[in-house]
C-alpha atoms as a PDB file:
ATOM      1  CA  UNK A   1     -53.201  99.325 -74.039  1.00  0.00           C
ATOM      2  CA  UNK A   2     -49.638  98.048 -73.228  1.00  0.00           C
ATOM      3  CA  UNK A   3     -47.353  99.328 -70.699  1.00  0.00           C
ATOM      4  CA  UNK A   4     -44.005 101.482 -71.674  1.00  0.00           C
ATOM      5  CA  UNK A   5     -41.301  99.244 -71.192  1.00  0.00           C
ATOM      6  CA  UNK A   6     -39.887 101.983 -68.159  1.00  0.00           C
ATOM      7  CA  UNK A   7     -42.937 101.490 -66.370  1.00  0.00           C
ATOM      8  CA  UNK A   8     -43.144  97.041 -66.983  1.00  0.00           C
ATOM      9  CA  UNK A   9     -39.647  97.473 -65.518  1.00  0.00           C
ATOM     10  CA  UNK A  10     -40.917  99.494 -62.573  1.00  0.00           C
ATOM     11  CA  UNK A  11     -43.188  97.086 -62.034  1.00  0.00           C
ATOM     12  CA  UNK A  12     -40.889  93.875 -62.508  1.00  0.00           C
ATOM     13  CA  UNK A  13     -38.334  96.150 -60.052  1.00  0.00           C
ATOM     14  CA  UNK A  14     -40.657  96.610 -57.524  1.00  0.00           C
ATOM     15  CA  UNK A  15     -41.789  92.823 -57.336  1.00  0.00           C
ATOM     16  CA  UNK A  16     -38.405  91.955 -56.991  1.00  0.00           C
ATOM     17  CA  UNK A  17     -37.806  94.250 -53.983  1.00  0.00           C
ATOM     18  CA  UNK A  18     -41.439  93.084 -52.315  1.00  0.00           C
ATOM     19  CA  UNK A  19     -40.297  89.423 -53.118  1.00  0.00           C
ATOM     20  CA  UNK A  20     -36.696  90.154 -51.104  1.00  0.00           C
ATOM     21  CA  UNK A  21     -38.499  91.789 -48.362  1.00  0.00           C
ATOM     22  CA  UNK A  22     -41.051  88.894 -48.117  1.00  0.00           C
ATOM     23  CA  UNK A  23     -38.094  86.501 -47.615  1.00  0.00           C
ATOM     24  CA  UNK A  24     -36.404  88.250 -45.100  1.00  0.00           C
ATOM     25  CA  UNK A  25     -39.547  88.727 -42.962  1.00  0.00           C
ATOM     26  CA  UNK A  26     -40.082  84.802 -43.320  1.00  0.00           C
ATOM     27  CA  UNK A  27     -36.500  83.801 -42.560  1.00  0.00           C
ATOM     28  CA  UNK A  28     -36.730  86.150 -39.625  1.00  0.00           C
ATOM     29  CA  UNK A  29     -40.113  84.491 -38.384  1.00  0.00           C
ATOM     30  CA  UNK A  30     -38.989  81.225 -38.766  1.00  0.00           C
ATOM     31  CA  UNK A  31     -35.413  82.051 -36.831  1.00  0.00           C
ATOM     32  CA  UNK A  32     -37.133  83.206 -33.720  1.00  0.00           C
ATOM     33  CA  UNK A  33     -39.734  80.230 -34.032  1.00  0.00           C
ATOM     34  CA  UNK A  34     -36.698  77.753 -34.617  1.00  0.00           C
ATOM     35  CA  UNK A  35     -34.145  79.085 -32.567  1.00  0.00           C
ATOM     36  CA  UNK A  36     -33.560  78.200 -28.710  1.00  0.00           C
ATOM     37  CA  UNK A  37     -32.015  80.542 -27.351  1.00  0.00           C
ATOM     38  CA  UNK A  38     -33.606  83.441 -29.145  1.00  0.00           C
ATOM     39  CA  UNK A  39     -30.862  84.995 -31.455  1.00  0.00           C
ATOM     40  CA  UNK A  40     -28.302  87.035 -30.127  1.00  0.00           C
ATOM     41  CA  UNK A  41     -28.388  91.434 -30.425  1.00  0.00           C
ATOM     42  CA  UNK A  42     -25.982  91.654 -33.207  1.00  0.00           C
ATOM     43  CA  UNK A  43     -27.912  89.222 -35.399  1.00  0.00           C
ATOM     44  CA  UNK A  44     -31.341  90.906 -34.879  1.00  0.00           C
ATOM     45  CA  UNK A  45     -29.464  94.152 -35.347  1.00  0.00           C
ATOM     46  CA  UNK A  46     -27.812  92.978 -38.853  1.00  0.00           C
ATOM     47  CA  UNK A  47     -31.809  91.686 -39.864  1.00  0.00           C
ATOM     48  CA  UNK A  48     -32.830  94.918 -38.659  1.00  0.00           C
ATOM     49  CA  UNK A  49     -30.451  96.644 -41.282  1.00  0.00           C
ATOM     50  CA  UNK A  50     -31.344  94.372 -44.214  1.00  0.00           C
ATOM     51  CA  UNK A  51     -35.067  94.839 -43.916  1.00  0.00           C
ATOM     52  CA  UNK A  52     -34.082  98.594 -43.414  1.00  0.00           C
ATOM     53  CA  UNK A  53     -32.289  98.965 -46.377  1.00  0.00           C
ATOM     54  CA  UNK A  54     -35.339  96.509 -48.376  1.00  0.00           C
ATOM     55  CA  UNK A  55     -37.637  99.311 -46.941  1.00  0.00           C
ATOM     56  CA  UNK A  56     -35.714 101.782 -48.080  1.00  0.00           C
ATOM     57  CA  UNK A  57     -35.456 100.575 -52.072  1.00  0.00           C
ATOM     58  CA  UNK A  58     -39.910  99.815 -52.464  1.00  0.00           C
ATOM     59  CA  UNK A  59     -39.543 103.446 -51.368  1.00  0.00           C
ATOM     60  CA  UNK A  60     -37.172 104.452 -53.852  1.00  0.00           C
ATOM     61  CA  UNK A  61     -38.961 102.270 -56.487  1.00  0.00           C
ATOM     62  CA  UNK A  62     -42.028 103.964 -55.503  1.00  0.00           C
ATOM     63  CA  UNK A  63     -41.045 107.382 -55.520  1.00  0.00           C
ATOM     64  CA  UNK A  64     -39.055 107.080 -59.124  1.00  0.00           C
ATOM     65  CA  UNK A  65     -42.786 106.097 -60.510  1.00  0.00           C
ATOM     66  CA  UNK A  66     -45.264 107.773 -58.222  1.00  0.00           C
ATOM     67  CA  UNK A  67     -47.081 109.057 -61.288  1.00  0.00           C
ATOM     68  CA  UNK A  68     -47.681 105.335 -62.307  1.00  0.00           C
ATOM     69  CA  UNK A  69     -48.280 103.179 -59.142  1.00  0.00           C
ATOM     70  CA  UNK A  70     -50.658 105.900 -57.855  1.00  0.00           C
ATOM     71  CA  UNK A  71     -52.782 105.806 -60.832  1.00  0.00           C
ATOM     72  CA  UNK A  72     -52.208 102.168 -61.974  1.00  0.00           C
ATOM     73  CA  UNK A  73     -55.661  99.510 -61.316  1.00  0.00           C
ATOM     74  CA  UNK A  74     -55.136  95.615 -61.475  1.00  0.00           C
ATOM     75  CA  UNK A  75     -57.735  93.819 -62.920  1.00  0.00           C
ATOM     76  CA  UNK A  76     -57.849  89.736 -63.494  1.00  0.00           C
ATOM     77  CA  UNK A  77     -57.803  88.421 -67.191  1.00  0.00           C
ATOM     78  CA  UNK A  78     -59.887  85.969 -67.458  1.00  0.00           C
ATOM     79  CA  UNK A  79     -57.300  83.002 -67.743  1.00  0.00           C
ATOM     80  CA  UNK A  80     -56.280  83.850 -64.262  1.00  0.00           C
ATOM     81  CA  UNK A  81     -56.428  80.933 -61.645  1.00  0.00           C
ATOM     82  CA  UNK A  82     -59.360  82.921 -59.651  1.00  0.00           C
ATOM     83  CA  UNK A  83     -60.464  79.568 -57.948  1.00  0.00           C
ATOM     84  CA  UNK A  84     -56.955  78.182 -56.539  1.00  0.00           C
ATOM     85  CA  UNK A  85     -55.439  81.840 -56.551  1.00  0.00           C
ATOM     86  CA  UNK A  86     -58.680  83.136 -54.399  1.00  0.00           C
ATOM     87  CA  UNK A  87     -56.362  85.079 -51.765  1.00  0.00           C
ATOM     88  CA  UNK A  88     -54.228  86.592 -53.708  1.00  0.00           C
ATOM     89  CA  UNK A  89     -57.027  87.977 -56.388  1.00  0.00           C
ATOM     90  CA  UNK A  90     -58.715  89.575 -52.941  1.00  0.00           C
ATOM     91  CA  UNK A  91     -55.308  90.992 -52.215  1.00  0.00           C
ATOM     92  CA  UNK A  92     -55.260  92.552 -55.671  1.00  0.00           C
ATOM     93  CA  UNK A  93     -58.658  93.919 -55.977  1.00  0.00           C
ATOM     94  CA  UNK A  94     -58.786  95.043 -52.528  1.00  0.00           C
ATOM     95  CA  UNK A  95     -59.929  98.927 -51.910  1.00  0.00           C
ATOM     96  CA  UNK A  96     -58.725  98.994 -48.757  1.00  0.00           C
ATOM     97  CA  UNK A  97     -55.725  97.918 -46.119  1.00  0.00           C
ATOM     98  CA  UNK A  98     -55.906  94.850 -44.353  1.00  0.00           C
ATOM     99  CA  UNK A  99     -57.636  95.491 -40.814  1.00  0.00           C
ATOM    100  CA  UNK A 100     -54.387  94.522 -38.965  1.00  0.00           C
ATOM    101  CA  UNK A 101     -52.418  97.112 -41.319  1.00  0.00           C
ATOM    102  CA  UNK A 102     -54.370  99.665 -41.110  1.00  0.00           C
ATOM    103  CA  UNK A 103     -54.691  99.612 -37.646  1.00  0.00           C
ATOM    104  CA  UNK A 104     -50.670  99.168 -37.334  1.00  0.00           C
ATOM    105  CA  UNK A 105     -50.863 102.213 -39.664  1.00  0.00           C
ATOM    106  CA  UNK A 106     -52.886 104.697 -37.912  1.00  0.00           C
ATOM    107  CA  UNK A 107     -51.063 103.882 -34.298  1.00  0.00           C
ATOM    108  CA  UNK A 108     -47.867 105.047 -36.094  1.00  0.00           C
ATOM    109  CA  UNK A 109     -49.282 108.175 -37.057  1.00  0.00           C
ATOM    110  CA  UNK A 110     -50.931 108.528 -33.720  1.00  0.00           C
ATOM    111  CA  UNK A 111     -47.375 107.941 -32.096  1.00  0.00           C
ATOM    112  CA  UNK A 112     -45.799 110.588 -34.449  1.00  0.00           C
ATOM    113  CA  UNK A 113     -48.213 113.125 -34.377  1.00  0.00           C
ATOM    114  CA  UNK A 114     -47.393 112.817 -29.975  1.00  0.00           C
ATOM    115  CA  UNK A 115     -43.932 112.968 -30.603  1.00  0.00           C
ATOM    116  CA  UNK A 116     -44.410 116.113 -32.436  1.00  0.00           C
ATOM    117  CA  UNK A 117     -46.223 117.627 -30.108  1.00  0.00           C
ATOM    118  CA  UNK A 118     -43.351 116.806 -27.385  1.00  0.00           C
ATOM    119  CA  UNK A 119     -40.828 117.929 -29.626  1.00  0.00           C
ATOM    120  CA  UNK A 120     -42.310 121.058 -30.687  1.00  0.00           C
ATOM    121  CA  UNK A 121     -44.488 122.911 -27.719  1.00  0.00           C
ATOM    122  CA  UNK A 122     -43.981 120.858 -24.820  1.00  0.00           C
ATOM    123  CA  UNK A 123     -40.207 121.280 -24.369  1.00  0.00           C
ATOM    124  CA  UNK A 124     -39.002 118.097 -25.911  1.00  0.00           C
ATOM    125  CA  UNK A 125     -35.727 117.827 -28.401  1.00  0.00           C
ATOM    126  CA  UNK A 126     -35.852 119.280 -31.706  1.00  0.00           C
ATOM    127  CA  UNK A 127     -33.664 119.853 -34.286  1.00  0.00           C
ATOM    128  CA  UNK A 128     -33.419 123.571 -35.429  1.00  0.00           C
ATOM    129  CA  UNK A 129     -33.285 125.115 -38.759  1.00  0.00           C
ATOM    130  CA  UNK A 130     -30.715 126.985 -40.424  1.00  0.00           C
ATOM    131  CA  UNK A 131     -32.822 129.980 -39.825  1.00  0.00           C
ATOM    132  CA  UNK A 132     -33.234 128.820 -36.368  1.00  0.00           C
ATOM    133  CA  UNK A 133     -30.000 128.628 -35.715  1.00  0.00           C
ATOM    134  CA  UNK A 134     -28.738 132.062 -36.985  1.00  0.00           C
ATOM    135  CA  UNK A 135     -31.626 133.863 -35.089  1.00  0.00           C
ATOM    136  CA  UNK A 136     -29.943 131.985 -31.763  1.00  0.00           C
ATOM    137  CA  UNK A 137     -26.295 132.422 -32.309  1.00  0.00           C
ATOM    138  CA  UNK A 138     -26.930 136.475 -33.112  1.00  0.00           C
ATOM    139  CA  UNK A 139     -29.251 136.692 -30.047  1.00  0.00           C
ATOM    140  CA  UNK A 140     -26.314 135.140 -27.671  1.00  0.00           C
ATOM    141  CA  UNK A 141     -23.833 138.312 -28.240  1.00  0.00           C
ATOM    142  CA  UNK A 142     -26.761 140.984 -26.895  1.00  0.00           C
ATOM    143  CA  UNK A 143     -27.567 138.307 -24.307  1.00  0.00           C
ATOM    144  CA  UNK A 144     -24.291 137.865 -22.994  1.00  0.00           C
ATOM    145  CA  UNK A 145     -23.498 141.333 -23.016  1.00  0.00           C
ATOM    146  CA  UNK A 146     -26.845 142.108 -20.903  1.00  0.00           C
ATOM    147  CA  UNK A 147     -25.512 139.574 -18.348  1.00  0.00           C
ATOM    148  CA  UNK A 148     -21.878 140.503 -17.960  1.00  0.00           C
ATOM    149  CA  UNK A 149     -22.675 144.513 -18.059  1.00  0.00           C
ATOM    150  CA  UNK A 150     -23.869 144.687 -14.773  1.00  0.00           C
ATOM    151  CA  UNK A 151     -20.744 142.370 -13.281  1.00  0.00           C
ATOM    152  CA  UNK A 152     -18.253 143.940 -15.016  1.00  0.00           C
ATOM    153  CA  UNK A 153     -19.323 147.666 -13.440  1.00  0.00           C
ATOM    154  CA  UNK A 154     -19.243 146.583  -9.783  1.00  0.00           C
ATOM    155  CA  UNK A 155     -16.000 144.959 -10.361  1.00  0.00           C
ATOM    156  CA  UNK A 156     -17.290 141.348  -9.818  1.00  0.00           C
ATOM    157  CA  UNK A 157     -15.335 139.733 -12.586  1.00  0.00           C
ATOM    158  CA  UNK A 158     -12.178 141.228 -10.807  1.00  0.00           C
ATOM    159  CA  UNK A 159     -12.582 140.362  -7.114  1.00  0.00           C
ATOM    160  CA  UNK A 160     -10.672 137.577  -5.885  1.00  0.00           C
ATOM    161  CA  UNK A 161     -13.463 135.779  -4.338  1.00  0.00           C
ATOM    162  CA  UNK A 162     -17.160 134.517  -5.759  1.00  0.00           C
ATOM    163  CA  UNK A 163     -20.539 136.541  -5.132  1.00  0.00           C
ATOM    164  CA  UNK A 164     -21.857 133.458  -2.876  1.00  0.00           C
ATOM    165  CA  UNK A 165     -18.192 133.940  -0.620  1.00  0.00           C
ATOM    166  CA  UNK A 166     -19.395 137.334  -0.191  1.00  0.00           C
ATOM    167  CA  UNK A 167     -22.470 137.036   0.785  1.00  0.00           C
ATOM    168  CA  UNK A 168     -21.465 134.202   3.173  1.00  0.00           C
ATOM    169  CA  UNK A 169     -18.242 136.270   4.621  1.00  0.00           C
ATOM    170  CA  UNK A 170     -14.957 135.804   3.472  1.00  0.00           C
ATOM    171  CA  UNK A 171     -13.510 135.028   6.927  1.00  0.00           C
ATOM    172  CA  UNK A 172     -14.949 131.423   6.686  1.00  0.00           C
ATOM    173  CA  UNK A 173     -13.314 130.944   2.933  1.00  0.00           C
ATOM    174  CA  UNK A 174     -11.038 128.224   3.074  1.00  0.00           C
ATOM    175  CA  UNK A 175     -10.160 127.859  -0.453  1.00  0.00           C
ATOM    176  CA  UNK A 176     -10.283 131.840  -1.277  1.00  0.00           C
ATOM    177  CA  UNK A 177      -6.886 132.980  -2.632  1.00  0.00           C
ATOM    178  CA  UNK A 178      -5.407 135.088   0.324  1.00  0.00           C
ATOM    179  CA  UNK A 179      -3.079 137.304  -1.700  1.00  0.00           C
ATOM    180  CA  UNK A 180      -2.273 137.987  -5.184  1.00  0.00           C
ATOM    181  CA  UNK A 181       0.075 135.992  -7.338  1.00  0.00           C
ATOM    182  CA  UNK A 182       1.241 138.318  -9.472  1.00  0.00           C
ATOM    183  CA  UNK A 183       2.402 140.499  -6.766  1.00  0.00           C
ATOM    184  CA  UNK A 184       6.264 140.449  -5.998  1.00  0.00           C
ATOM    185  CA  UNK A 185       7.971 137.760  -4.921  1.00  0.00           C
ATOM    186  CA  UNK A 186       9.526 137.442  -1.665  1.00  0.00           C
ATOM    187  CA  UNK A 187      13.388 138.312  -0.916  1.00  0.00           C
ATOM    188  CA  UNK A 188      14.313 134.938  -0.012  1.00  0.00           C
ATOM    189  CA  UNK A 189      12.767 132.895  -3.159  1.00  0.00           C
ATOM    190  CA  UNK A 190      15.257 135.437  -5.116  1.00  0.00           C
ATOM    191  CA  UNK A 191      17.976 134.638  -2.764  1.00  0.00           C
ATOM    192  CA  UNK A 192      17.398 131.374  -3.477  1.00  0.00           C
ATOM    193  CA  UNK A 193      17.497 131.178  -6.874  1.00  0.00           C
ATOM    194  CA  UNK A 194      20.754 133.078  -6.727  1.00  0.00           C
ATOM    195  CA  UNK A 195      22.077 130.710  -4.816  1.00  0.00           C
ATOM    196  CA  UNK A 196      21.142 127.417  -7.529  1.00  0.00           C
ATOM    197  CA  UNK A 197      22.750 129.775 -10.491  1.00  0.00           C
ATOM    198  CA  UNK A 198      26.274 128.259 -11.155  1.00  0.00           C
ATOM    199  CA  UNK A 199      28.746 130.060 -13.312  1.00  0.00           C
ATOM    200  CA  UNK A 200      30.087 127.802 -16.425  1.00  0.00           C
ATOM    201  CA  UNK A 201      32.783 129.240 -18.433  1.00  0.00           C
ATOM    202  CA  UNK A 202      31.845 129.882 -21.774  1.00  0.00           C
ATOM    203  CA  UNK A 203      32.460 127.290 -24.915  1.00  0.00           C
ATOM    204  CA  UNK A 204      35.474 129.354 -26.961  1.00  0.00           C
ATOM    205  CA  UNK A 205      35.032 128.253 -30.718  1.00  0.00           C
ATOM    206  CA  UNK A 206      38.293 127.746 -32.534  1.00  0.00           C
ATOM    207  CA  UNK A 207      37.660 129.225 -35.782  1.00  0.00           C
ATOM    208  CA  UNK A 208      40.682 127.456 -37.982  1.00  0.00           C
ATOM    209  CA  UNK A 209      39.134 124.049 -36.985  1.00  0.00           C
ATOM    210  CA  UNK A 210      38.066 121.603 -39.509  1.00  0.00           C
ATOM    211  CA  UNK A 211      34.642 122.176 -41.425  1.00  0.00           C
ATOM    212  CA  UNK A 212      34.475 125.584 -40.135  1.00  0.00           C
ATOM    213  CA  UNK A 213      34.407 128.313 -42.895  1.00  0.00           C
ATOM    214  CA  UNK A 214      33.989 131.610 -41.567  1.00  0.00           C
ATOM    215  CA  UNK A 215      32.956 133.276 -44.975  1.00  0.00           C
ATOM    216  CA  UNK A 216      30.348 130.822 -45.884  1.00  0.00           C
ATOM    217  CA  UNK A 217      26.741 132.439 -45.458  1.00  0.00           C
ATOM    218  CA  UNK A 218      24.746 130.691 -42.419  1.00  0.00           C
ATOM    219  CA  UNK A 219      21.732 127.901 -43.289  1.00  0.00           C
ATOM    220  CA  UNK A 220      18.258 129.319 -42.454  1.00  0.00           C
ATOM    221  CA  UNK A 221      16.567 127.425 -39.474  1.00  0.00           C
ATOM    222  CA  UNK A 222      14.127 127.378 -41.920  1.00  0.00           C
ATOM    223  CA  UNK A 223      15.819 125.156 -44.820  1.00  0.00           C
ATOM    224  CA  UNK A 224      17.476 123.327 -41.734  1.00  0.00           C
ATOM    225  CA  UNK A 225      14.243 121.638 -40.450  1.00  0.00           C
ATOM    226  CA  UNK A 226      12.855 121.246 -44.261  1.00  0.00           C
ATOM    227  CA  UNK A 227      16.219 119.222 -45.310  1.00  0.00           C
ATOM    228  CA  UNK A 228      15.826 117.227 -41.466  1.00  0.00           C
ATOM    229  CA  UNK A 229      12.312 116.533 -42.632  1.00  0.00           C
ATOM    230  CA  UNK A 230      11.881 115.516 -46.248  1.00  0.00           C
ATOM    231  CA  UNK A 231      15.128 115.506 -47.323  1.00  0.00           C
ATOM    232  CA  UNK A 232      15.345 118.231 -49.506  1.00  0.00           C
ATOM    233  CA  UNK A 233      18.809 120.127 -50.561  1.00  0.00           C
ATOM    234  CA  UNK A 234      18.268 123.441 -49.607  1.00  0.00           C
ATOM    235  CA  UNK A 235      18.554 126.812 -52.090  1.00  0.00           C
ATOM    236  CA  UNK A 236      21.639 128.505 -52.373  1.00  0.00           C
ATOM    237  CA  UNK A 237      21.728 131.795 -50.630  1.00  0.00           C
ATOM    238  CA  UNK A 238      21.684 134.729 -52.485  1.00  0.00           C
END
């Protein structure tokens, strides 16, 4: 029975990904065999990416036809080269992984299934949910409140000097604030500034000179920083 032509392109599709990522394992390999000195960070990091994003399309190919490649068998006709082709027929018909993958395999999950565990019980980072993070930010009003209650009736939030000052006496505060700011200021700053004020007589506009129109309505600051800006004529008053 012949394949849909979707799932022969699949198929086609995901050989050409496998090919691409075959080649860019093998031109990695042979640039670190090759290459003396080894090559630089932002050329492994670039290969990284590639074989990345290659990873990333088998498992887009894969996941568009999981129906198919997860119930799909190869089989040998009998015109295939089974003598000359001997590896790759055992790599076809094979049940199981390769010993080297599959032990590359289960140390990943082994690794992931401890990072869990240190992300999850053991105090480690984690990302929260949504749900996670709503229960947290309602819990932080009651919280706070249950924390600054208690300060806020003996008047700690209002004294001029920390709870540890206290404790340790105030006469050995260096850095304490001695007196309040907002308190009145002393006669002689006053007398001072009265002393810096100097009287100016005051600018007397001549009405009758030129451009002056005494009946013509005023210009919004408004308009006046719109027309300085873009440009714009501003509207007429009313």
């Amino acid at each position: 029975m012949a394949l849909p032509q979707e799932s022969q392109r699949a198929i086609d599709n995901l050989r050409t990904r496998l090919s691409m990522l075959s080649n860019s394992l093998g031109a990695m390999q042979r640039e670190f065999n090759e290459s003396n000195p080894l090559p630089t960070w932002p050329r492994l990091q670039s290969q990284a990416v590639t074989l990345g994003n290659n990873l990333q399309e088998i498992a887009d190919v894969l996941n568009s036809q999981h129906q198919l490649f997860s119930t799909m068998h190869a089989y040998p006709v009998p015109s295939f080269p089974g003598t000359t082709q001997e590896p790759v027929l055992q790599g076809l018909l094979r049940k199981k992984l390769d010993p080297r993958a599959e032990e590359w395999i289960d140390e990943a999950l082994k690794e992931e299934k401890v990072s869990a565990i240190q992300n999850g019980d053991k105090g480690g980072a984690q990302i929260l949910s949504m749900k996670q993070m709503q229960d947290l930010w309602e819990s932080a009003g009651p919280t706070f409140q249950e924390i600054l209650q208690p300060l806020m009736e003996d008047g700690i939030l209002e004294d001029e000097y920390t709870i540890q000052e206290r404790e340790d006496g105030i006469q050995n505060v260096v850095t304490g604030i001695r007196r309040k700011l907002y308190g009145p200021l002393d006669d002689d700053d006053e007398d001072e500034d009265e002393d810096m004020e100097i009287d100016e007589p005051e600018e007397q506009v001549i009405v009758n000179q030129p451009g002056f129109e005494a009946g013509v309505p005023y210009v919004r600051l408004d308009d006046l920083l719109k027309f300085a800006v873009t440009g714009s004529q501003p509207a007429p008053p009313r």
